[in-house]
Structure formats: structure tokens, C-alpha cells
Protein backbone atom coordinates (compact mmCIF):
# COMPACT_ATOMS: atom_id res chain seq x y z
CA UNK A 1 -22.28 6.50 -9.79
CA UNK A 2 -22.24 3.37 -7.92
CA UNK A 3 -19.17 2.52 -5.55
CA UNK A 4 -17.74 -0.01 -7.33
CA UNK A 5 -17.92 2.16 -10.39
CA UNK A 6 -15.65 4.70 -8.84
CA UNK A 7 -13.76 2.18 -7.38
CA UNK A 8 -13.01 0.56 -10.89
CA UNK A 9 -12.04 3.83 -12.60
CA UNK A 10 -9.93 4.82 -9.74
CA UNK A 11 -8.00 0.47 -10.48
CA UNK A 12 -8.49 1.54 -13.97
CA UNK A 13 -6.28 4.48 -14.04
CA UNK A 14 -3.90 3.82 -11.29
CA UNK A 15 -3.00 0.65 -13.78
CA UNK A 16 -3.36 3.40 -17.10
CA UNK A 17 -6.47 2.21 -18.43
CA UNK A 18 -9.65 3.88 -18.89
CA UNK A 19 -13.07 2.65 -18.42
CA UNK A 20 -15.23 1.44 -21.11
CA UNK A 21 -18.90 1.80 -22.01
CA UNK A 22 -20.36 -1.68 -21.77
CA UNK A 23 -24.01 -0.10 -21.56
CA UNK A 24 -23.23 1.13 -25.09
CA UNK A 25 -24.30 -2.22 -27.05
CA UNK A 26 -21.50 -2.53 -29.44
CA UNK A 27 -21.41 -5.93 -30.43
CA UNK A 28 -19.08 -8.05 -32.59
CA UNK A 29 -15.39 -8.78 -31.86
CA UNK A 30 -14.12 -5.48 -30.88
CA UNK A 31 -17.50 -5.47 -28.16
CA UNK A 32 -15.72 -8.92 -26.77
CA UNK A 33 -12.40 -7.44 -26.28
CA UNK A 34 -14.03 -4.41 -24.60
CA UNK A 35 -16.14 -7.11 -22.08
CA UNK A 36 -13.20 -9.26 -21.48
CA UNK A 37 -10.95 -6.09 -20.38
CA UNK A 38 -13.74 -4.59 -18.12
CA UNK A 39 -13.67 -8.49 -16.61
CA UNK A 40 -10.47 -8.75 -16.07
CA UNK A 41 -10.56 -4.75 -14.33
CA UNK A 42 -13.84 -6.01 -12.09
CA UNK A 43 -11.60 -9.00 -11.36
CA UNK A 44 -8.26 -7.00 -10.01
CA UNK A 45 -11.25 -4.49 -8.68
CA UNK A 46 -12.66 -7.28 -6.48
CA UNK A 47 -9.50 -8.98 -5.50
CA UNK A 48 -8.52 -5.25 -3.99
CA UNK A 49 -12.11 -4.48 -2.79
CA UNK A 50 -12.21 -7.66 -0.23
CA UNK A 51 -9.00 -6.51 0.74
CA UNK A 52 -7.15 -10.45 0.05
CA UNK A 53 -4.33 -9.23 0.30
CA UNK A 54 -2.50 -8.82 3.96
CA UNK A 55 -3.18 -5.62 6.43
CA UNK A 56 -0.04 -3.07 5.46
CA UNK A 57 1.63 -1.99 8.73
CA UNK A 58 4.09 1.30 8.63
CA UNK A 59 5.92 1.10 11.82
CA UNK A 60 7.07 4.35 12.84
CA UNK A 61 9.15 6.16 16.01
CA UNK A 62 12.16 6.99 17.12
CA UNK A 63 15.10 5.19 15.46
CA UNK A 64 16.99 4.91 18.72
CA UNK A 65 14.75 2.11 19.40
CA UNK A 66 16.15 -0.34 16.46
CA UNK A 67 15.61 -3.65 18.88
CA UNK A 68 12.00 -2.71 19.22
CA UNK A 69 11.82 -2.03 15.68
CA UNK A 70 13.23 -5.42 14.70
CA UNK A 71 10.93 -7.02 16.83
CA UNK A 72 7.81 -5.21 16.09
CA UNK A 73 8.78 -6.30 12.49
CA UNK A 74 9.29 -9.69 13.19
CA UNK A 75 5.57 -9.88 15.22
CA UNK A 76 3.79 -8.26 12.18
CA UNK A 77 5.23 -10.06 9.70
CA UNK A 78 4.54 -13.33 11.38
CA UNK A 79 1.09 -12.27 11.90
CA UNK A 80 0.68 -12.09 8.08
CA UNK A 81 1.23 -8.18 7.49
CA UNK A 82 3.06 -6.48 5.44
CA UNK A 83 5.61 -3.95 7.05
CA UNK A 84 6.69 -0.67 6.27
CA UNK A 85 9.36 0.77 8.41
CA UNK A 86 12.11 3.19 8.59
CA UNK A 87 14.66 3.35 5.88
CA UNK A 88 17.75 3.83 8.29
CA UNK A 89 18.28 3.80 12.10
CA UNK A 90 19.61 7.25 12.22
CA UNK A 91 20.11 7.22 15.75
CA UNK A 92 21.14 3.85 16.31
CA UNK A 93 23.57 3.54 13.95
CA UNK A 94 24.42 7.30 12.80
CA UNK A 95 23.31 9.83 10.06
CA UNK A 96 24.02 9.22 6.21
CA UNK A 97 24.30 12.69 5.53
CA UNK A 98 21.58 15.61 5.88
CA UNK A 99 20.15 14.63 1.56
CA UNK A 100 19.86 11.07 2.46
CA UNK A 101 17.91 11.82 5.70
CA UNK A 102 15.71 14.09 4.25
CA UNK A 103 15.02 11.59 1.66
CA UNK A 104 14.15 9.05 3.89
CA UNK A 105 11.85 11.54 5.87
CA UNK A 106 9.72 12.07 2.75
CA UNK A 107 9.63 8.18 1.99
CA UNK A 108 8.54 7.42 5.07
CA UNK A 109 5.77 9.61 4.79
CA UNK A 110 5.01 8.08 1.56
CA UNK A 111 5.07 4.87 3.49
CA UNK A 112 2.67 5.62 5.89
CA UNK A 113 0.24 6.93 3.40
CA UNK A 114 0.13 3.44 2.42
CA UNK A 115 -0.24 1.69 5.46
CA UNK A 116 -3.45 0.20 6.74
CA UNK A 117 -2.53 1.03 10.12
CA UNK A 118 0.52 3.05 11.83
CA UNK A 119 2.53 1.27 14.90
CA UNK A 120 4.17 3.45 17.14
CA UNK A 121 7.55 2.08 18.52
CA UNK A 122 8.53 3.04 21.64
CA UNK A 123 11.57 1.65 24.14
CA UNK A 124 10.91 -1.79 24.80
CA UNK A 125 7.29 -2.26 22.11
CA UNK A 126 5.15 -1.02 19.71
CA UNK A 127 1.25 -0.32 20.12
CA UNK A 128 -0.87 -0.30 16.75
């Protein structure tokens, strides 16, 4: 199976679709609608292959540096990315109860899972 088959069925059912059998030859109108819907999959399968959209930047580190996070934010943002950061400044600006912050833990995991890249904040900058 060729890469950008596996690519497609992984678009295909992240969007709830399933792959169809264009190699099959059914012709005739219900044929087109099967061609036009593996088109427009290929299509959103390209777009996200060549990677047009912007780099995805989870910024992560201690929340007692919330300057530093606000700026690395600022610097990735204006670069183009998008940025993923912490939900709440915990240490900066206090807890929101033990539920919330182990919420926010797991999101931010979630979060980086995303990410292109991770930046590590630090006192005073970030490095990617």
C-alpha cells in the first residue's frame, strides 16, 4: 500500500469517511459520486501532506515564567506558527483547584501531541 494510500485512509477516517474502490470500474452516476468524493479526500489529503498549513508550536515549562511565555507566544505567532501553550499560569498567578490542574496537565499533554515542535520556556526565553 502506497503512502499516500495510508495517508488518505488515515484523512478519511479521522473526517468519518471510508475509502472507496475506484479500481473497481463501476461506472454510471453513483461511479461519479464515488470519484468526486475520493477527489475531494486526495484534495484535503494533499493540502495536509505539503504541510500548507503553519508549523504548530506547544510551548511548554514552568508557569512561573508567564513573561517569557507571553513573549515566546508573541515571537511564534509572528513568525507564522500556531501556538499551543499552557492553559493557566499556576504559579504565576495561583492554583484553580487540584481537578482543574489536573485537567490542564492532561490537555497539555494532548497539546503537545499535536505540536510540530515543543519550546521549552525558561526564565528570561524559550529554545525550540
Amino acid at each position: 500500500m502506497s503512502i499516500e494510500h495510508k495517508l488518505l485512509e488515515e484523512l478519511a477516517s479521522s473526517i468519518g469517511c471510508f475509502l472507496l474502490d475506484l479500481d473497481a470500474g463501476r461506472g454510471g452516476p453513483e461511479g461519479e459520486a464515488r470519484e468526486a468524493l475520493a477527489k475531494t479526500l486526495y484534495t484535503a489529503n494533499d493540502y495536509l501532506a505539503e504541510k500548507v498549513r503553519p508549523q504548530i508550536v506547544c510551548l511548554c515549562g514552568s508557569t512561573k515564567f508567564k513573561k517569557s511565555f507571553e513573549e515566546a507566544n508573541a515571537e511564534e505567532s509572528a513568525k507564522g506558527a500556531i501556538v499551543l501553550t499552557v492553559c493557566w499560569f499556576t504559579h504565576a498567578d495561583g492554583s484553580r483547584g487540584e481537578e482543574n490542574e489536573q485537567k490542564f496537565r492532561e490537555l497539555h499533554f494532548k497539546k503537545i501531541a499535536m505540536a510540530d515542535e515543543v519550546g521549552v520556556v525558561y526564565d528570561g526565553g524559550y529554545r525550540r
